[in-house]
C-alpha atoms as a PDB file:
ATOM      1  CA  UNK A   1      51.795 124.965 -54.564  1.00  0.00           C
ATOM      2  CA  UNK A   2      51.852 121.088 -54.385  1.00  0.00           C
ATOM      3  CA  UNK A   3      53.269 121.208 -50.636  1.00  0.00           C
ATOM      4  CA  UNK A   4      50.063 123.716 -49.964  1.00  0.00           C
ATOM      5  CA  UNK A   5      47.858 121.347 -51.888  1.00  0.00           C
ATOM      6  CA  UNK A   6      49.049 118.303 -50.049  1.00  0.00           C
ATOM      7  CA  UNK A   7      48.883 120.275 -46.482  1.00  0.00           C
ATOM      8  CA  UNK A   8      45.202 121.525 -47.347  1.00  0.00           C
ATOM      9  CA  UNK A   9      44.056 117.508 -48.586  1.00  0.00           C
ATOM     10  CA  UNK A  10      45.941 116.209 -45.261  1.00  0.00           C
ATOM     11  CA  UNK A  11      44.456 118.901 -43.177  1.00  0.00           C
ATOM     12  CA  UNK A  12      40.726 118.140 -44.050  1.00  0.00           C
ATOM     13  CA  UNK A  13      41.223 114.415 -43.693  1.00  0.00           C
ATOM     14  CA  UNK A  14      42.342 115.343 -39.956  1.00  0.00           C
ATOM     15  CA  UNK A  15      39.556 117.931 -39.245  1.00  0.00           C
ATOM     16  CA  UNK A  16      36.954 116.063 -40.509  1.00  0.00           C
ATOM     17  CA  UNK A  17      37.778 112.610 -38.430  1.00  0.00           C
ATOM     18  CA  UNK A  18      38.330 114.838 -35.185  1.00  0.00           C
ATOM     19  CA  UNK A  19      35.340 116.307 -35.634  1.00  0.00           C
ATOM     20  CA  UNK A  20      32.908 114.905 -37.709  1.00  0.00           C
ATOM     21  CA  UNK A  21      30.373 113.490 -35.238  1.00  0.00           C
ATOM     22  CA  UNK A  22      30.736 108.959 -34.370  1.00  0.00           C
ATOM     23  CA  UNK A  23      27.546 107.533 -34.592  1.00  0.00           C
ATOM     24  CA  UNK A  24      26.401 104.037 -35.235  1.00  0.00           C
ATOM     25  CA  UNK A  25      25.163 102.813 -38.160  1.00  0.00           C
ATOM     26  CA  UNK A  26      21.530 101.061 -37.936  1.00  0.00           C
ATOM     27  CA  UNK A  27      19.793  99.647 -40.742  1.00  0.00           C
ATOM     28  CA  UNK A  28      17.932 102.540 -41.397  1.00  0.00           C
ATOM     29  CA  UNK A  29      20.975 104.443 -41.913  1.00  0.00           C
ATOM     30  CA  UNK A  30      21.630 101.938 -44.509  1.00  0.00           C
ATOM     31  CA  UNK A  31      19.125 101.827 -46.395  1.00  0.00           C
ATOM     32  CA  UNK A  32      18.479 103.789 -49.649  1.00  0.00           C
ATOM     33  CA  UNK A  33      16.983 106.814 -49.345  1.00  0.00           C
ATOM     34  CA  UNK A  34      13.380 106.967 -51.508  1.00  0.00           C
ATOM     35  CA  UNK A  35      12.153 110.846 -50.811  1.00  0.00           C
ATOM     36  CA  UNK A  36      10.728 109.743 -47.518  1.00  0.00           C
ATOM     37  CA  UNK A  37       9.480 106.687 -48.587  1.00  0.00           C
ATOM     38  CA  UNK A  38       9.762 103.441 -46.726  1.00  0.00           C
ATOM     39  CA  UNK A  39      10.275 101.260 -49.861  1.00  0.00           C
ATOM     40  CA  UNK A  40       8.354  98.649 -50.285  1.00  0.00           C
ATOM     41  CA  UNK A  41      10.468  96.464 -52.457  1.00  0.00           C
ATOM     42  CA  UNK A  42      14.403  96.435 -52.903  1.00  0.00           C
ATOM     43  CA  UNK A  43      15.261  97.814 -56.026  1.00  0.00           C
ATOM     44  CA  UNK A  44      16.072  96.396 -59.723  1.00  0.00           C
ATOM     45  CA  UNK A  45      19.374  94.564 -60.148  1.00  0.00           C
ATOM     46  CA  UNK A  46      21.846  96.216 -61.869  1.00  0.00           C
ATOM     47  CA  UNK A  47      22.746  96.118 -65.431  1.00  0.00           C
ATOM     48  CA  UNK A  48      25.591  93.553 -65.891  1.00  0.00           C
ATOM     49  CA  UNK A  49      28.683  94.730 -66.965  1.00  0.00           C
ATOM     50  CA  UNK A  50      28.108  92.868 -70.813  1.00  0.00           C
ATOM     51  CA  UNK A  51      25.144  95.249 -71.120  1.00  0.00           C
ATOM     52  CA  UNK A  52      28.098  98.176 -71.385  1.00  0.00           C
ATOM     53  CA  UNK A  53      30.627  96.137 -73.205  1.00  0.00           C
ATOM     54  CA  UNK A  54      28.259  95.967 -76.148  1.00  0.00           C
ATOM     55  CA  UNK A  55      27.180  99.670 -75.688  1.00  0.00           C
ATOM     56  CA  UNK A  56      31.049 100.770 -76.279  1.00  0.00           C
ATOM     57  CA  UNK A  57      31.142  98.563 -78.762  1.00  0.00           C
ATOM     58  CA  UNK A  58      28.916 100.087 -80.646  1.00  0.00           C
ATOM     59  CA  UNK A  59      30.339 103.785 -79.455  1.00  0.00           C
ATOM     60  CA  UNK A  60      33.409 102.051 -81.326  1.00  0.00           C
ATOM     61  CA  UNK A  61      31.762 101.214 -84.719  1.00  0.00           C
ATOM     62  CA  UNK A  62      30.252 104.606 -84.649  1.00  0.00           C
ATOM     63  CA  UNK A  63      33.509 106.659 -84.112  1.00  0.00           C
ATOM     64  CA  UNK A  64      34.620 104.103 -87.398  1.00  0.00           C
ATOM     65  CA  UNK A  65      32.041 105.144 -89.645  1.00  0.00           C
ATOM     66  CA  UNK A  66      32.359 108.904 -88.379  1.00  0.00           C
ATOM     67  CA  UNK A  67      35.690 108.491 -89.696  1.00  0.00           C
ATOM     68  CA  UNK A  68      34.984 106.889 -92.692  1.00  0.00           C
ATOM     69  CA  UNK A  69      32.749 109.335 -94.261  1.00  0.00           C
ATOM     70  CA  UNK A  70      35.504 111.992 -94.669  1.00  0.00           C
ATOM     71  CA  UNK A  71      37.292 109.440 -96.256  1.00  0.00           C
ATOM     72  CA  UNK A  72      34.492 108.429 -98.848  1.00  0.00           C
ATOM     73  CA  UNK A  73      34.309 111.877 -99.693  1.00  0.00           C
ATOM     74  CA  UNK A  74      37.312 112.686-100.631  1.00  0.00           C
ATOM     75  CA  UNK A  75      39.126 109.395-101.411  1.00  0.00           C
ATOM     76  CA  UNK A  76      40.455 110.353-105.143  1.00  0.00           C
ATOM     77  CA  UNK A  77      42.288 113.701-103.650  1.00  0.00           C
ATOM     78  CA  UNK A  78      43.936 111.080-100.423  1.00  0.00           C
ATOM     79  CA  UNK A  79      45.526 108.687-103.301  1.00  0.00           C
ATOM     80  CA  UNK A  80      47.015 105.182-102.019  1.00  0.00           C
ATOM     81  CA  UNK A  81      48.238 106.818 -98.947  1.00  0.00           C
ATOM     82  CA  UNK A  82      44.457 107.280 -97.922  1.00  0.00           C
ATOM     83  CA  UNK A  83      43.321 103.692 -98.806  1.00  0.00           C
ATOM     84  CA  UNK A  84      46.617 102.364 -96.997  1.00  0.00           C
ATOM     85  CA  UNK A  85      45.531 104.443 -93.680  1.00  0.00           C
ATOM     86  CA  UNK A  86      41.907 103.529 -93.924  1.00  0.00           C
ATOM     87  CA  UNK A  87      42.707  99.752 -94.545  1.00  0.00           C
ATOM     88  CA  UNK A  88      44.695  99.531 -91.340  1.00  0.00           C
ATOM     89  CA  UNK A  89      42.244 101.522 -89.322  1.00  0.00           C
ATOM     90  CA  UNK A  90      39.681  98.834 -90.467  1.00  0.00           C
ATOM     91  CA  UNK A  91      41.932  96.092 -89.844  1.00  0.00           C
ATOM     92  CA  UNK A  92      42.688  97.173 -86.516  1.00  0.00           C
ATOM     93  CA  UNK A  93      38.868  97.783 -85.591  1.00  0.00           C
ATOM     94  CA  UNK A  94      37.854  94.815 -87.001  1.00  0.00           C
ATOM     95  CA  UNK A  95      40.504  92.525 -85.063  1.00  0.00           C
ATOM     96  CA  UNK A  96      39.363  94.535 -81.780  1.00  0.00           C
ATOM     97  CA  UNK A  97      35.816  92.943 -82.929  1.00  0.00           C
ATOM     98  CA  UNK A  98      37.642  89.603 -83.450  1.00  0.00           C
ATOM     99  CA  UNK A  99      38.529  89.937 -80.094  1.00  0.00           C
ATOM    100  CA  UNK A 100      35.801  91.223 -78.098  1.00  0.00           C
ATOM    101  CA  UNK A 101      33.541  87.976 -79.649  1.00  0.00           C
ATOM    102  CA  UNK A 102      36.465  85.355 -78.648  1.00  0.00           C
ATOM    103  CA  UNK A 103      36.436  86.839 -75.287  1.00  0.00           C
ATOM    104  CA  UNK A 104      32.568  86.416 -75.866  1.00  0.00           C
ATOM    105  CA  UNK A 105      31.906  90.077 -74.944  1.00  0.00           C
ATOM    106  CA  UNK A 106      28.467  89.529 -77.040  1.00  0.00           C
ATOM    107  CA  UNK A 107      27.511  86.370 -75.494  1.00  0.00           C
ATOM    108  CA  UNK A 108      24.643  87.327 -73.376  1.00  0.00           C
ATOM    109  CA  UNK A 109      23.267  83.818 -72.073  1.00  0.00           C
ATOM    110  CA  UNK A 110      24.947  81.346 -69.896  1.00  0.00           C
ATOM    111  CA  UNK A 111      27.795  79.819 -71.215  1.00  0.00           C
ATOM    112  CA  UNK A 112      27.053  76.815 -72.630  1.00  0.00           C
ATOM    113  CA  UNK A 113      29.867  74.248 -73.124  1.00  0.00           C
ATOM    114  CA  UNK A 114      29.503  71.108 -75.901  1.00  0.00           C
ATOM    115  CA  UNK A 115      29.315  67.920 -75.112  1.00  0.00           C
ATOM    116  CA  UNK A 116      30.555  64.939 -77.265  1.00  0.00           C
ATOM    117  CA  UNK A 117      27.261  62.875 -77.870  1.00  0.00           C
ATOM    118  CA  UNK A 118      27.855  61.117 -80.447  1.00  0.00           C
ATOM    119  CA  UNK A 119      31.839  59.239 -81.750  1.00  0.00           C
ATOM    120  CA  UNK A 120      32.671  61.159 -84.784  1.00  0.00           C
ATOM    121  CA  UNK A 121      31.284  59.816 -88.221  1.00  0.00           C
ATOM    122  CA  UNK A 122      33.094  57.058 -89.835  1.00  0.00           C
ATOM    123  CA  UNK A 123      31.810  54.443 -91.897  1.00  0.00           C
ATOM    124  CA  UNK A 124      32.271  51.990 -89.571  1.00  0.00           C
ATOM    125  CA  UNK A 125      30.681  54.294 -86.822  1.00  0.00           C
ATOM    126  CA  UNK A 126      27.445  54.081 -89.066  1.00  0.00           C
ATOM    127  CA  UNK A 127      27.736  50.562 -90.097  1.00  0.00           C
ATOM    128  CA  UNK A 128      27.368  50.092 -86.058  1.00  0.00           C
ATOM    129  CA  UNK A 129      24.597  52.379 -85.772  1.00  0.00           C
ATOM    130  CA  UNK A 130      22.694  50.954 -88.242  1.00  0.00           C
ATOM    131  CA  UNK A 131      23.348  47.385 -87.575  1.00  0.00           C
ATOM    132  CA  UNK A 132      22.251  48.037 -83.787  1.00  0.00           C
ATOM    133  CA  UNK A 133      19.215  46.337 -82.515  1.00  0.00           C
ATOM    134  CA  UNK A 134      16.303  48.501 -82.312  1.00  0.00           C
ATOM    135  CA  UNK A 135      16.448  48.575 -78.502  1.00  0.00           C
ATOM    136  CA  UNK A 136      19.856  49.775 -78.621  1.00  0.00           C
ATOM    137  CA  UNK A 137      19.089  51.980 -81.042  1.00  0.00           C
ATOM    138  CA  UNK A 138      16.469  53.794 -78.170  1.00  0.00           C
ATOM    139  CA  UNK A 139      19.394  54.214 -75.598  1.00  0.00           C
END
């Protein structure tokens, strides 16, 4: 059956580039297809891939609390072996979200990186400031 499946696959590949017809491709050929429309417009930009990061995200947390109804139901008849299962579920889901937010997979801006303005704060650090002329005080 595999040797048949494999011959069959092989087959069509052949067929179809011996005689499947060798045209050029022009731009129109190209171009998206809008039910006989010439469009006007090229279309929206895609969602980034964050936009689904966050949406199994939340798929994740809602699988969580699907499985921790049953458990709030019946927690006295589960005993400490319930708890211990449910507390390592959690634990596990919640360092997945620990991860996910260090890999910044819910940052949706740019990236913004911190600067060092200022030298940390010491007394003698604002001693200076203070001290400083008032037209060093502006720069």
């Amino acid at each position: 059956m595999l040797v048949l499946g494999v011959l069959f696959a092989t087959g069509s590949f052949i067929a179809s580039s011996i005689l499947a017809p060798h045209k050029q491709e022009s731009d129109s050929k190209l171009a998206p297809y809008e039910c006989g429309i010439v469009p006007e417009f090229d279309p929206p930009m895609r969602f980034p891939v964050r936009f689904y990061l966050v949406a199994m995200i939340f798929i994740i947390f809602d699988i969580e609390i699907v499985f921790l109804y049953p458990f709030a139901v019946e927690a006295r008849l589960l005993g400490s072996f319930g708890v211990v299962e449910v507390a390592l579920f959690s634990v596990v889901v919640f360092a997945t979200l620990l991860f996910l937010v260090a890999e910044g997979a819910l940052s949706w801006g740019p990236v913004k990186r911190l600067t060092k303005a200022m030298p940390s704060r010491t007394s003698e650090s604002t001693i200076a400031r203070i001290t400083a002329e008032p037209s060093d005080r502006a720069a």
